[in-house]
C-alpha atoms as a PDB file:
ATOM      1  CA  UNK A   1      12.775 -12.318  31.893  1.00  0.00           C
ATOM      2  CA  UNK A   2       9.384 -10.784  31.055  1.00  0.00           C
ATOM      3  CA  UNK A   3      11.050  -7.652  29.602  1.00  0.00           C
ATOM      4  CA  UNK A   4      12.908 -10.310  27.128  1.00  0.00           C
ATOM      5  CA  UNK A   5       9.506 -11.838  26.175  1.00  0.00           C
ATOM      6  CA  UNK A   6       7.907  -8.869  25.538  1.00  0.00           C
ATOM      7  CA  UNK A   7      10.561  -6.937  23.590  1.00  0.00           C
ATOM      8  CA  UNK A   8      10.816 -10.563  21.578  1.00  0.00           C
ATOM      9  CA  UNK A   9       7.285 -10.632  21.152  1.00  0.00           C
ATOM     10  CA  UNK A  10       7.573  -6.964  20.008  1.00  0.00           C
ATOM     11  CA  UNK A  11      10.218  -7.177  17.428  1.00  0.00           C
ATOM     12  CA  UNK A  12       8.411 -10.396  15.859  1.00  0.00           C
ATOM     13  CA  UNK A  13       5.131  -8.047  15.264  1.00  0.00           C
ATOM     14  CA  UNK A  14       6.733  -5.382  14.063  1.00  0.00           C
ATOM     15  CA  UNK A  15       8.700  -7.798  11.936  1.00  0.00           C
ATOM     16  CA  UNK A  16       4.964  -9.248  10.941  1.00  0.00           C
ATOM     17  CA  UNK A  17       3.681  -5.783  10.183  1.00  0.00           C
ATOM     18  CA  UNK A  18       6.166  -4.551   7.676  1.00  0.00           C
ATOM     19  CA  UNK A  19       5.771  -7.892   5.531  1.00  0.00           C
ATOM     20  CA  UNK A  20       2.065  -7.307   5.955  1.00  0.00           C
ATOM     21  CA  UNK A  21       2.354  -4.181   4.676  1.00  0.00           C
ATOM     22  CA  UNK A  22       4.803  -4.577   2.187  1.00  0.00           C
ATOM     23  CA  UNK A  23       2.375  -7.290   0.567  1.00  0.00           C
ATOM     24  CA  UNK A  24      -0.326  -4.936   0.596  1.00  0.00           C
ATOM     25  CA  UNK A  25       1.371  -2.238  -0.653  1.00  0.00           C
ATOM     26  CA  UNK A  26       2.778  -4.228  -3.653  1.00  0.00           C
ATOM     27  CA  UNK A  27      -0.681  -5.673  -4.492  1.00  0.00           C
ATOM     28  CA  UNK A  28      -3.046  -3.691  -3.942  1.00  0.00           C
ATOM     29  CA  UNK A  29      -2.681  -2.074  -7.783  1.00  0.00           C
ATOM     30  CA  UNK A  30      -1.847  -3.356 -11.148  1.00  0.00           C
ATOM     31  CA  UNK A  31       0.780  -5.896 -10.474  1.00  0.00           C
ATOM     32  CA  UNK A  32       1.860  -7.755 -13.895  1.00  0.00           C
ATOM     33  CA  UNK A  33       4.043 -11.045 -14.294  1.00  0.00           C
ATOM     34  CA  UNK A  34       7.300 -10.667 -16.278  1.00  0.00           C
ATOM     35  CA  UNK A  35       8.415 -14.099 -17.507  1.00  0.00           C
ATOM     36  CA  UNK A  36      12.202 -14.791 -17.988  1.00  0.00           C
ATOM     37  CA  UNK A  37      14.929 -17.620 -18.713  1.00  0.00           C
ATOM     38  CA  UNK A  38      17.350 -18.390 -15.849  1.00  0.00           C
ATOM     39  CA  UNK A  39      20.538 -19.539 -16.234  1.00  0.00           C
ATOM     40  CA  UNK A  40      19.645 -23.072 -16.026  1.00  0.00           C
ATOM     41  CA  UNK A  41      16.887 -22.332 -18.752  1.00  0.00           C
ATOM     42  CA  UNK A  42      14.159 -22.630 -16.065  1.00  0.00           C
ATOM     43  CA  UNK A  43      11.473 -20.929 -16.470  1.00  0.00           C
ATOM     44  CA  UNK A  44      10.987 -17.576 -13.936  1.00  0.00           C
ATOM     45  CA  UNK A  45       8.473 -15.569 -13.079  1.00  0.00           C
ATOM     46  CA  UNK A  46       8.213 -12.356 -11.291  1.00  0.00           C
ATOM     47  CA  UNK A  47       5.467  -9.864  -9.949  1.00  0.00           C
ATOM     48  CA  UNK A  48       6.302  -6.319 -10.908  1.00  0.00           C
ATOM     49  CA  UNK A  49       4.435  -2.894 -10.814  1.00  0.00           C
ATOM     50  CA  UNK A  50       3.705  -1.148 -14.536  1.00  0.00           C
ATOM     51  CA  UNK A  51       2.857   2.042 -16.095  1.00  0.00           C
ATOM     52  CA  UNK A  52       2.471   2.896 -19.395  1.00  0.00           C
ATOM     53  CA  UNK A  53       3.762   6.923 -20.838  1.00  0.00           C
ATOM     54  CA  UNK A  54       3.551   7.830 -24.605  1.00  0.00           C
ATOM     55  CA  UNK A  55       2.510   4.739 -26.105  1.00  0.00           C
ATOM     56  CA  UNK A  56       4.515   2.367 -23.738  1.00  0.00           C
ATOM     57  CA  UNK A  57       4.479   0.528 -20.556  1.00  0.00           C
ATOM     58  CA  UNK A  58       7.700   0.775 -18.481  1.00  0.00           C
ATOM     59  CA  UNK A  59       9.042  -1.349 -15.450  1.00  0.00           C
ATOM     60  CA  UNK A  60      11.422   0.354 -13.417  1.00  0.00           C
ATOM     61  CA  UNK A  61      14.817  -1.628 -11.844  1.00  0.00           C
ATOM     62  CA  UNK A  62      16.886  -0.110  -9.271  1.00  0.00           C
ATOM     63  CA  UNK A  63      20.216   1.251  -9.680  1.00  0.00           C
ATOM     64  CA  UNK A  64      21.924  -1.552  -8.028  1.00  0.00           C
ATOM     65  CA  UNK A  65      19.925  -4.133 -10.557  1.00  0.00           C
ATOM     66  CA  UNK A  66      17.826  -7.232 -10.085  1.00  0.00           C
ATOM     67  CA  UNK A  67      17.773 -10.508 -11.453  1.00  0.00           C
ATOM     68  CA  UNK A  68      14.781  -9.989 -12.777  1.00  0.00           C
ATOM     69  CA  UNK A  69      16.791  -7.325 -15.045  1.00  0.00           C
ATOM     70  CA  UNK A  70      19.716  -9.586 -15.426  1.00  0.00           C
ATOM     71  CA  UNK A  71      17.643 -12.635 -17.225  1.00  0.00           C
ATOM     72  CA  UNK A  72      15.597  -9.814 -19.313  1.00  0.00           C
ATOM     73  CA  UNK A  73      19.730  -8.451 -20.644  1.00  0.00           C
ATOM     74  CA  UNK A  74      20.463 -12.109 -20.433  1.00  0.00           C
ATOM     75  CA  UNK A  75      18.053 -13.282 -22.852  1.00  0.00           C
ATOM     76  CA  UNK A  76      16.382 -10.542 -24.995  1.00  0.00           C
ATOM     77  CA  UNK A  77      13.133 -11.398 -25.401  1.00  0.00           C
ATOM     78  CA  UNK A  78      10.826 -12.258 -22.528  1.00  0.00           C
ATOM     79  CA  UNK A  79       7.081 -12.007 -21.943  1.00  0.00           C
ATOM     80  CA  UNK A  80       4.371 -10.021 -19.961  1.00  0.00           C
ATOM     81  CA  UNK A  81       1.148 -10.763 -18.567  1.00  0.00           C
ATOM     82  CA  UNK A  82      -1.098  -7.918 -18.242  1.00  0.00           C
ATOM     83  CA  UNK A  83      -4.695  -8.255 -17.782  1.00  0.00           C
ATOM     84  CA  UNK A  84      -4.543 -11.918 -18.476  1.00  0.00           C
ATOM     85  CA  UNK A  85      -2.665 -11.388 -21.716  1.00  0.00           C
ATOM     86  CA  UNK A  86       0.516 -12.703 -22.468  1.00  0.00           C
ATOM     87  CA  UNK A  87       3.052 -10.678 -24.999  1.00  0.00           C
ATOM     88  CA  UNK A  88       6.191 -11.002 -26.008  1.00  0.00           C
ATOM     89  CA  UNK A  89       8.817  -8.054 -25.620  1.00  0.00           C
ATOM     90  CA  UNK A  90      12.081  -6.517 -25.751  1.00  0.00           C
ATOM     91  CA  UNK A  91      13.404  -4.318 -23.520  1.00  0.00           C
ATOM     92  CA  UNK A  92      15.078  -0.029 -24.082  1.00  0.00           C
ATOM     93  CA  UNK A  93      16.806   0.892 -20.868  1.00  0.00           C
ATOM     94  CA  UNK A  94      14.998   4.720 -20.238  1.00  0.00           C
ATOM     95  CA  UNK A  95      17.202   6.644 -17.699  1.00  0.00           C
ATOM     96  CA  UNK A  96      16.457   9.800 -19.259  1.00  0.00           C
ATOM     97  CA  UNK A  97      13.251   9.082 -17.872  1.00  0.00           C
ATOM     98  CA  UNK A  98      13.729   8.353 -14.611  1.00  0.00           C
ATOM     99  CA  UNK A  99      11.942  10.959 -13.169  1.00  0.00           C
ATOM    100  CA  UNK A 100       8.835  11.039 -15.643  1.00  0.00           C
ATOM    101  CA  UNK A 101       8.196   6.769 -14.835  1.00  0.00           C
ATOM    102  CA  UNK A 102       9.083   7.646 -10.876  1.00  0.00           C
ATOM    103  CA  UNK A 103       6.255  10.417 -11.106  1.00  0.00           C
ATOM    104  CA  UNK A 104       4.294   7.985 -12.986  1.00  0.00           C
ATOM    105  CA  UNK A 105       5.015   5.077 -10.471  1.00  0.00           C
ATOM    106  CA  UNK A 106       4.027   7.310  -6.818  1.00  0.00           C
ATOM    107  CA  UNK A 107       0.763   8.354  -8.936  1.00  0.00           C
ATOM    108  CA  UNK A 108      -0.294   5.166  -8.930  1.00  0.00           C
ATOM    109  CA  UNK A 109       0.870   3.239  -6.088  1.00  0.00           C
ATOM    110  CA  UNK A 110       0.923   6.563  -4.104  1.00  0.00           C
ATOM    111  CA  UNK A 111       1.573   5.350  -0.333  1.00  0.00           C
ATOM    112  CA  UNK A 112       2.773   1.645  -1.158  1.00  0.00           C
ATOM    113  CA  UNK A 113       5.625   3.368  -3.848  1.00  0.00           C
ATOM    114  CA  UNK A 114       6.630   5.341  -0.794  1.00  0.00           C
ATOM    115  CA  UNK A 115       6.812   2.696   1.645  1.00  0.00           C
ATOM    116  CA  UNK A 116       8.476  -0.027  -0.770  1.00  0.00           C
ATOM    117  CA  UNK A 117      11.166   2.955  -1.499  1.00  0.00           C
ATOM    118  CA  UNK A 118      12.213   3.545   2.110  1.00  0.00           C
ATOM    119  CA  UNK A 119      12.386  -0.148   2.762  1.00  0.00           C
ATOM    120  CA  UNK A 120      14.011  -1.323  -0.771  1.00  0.00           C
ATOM    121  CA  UNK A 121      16.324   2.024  -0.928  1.00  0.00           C
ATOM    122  CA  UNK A 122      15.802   5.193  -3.015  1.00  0.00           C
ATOM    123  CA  UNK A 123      14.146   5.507  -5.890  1.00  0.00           C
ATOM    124  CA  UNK A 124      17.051   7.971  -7.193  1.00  0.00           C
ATOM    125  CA  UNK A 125      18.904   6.443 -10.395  1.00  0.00           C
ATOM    126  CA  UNK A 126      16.266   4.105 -10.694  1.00  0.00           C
ATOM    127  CA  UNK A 127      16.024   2.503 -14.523  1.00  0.00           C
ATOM    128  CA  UNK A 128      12.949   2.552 -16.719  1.00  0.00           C
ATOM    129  CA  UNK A 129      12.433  -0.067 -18.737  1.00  0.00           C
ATOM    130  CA  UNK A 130      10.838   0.585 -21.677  1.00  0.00           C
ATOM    131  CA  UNK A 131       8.828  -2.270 -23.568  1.00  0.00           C
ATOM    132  CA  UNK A 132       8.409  -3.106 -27.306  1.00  0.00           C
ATOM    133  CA  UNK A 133       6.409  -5.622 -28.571  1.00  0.00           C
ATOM    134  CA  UNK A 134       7.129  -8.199 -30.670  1.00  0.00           C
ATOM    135  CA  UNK A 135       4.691  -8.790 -33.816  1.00  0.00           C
END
């Protein structure tokens, strides 16, 4: 009964670490908020990583999508925070890019980029999002 304990025990921490980590890893750098419309017209707000290439900033979705991406096609327009300023924006899917905002992405998140691609999936057909301001 003591080897069930302990191997329970053991799973929970290791359970405990990754989510540790993963938090770490995802916050330690720039994190912005993207705000978006759900389908109920409720307001949503997610924390996403940034980088910015030729005059833009770019988010990056993965091939299989998010909702996060779904409300942005959904609506249109949505806004950003970014160093405590708020924007409004539209959105240019990027893939040609894909590899020039993945670069961009393990330069600087280095190690967390690494560990939130082997525990989210591969970073390979992942979408930059390019955004334009709205004046």
């Amino acid at each position: 009964m003591k080897i069930v304990y302990w191997l329970t025990g053991a799973l929970f921490g290791l359970v405990i670490l990754l989510f540790g980590l993963q938090i770490l890893a995802s916050e330690r750098v720039e994190v912005v908020e993207l705000h978006t419309i759900d389908e109920a017209g409720e307001p949503v707000t997610t924390r996403l990583w940034v980088v910015d290439d030729e005059g833009y900033a770019y988010l990056r979705v993965g091939a299989d999508g998010s909702g996060w991406f779904s409300r942005i096609l959904a609506n249109g327009e949505f806004s950003v925070t970014r160093d405590g300023n708020t924007l409004r924006y539209t959105s240019v899917q990027r893939p040609q890019k894909s590899n020039r905002i993945n670069e961009l992405m393990q330069a600087k998140y280095t190690w967390g980029d690494s560990l939130i691609g082997v525990l989210a999936g591969s970073r390979e057909n992942s979408v930059p999002i390019e955004l334009h301001a709205i004046d």
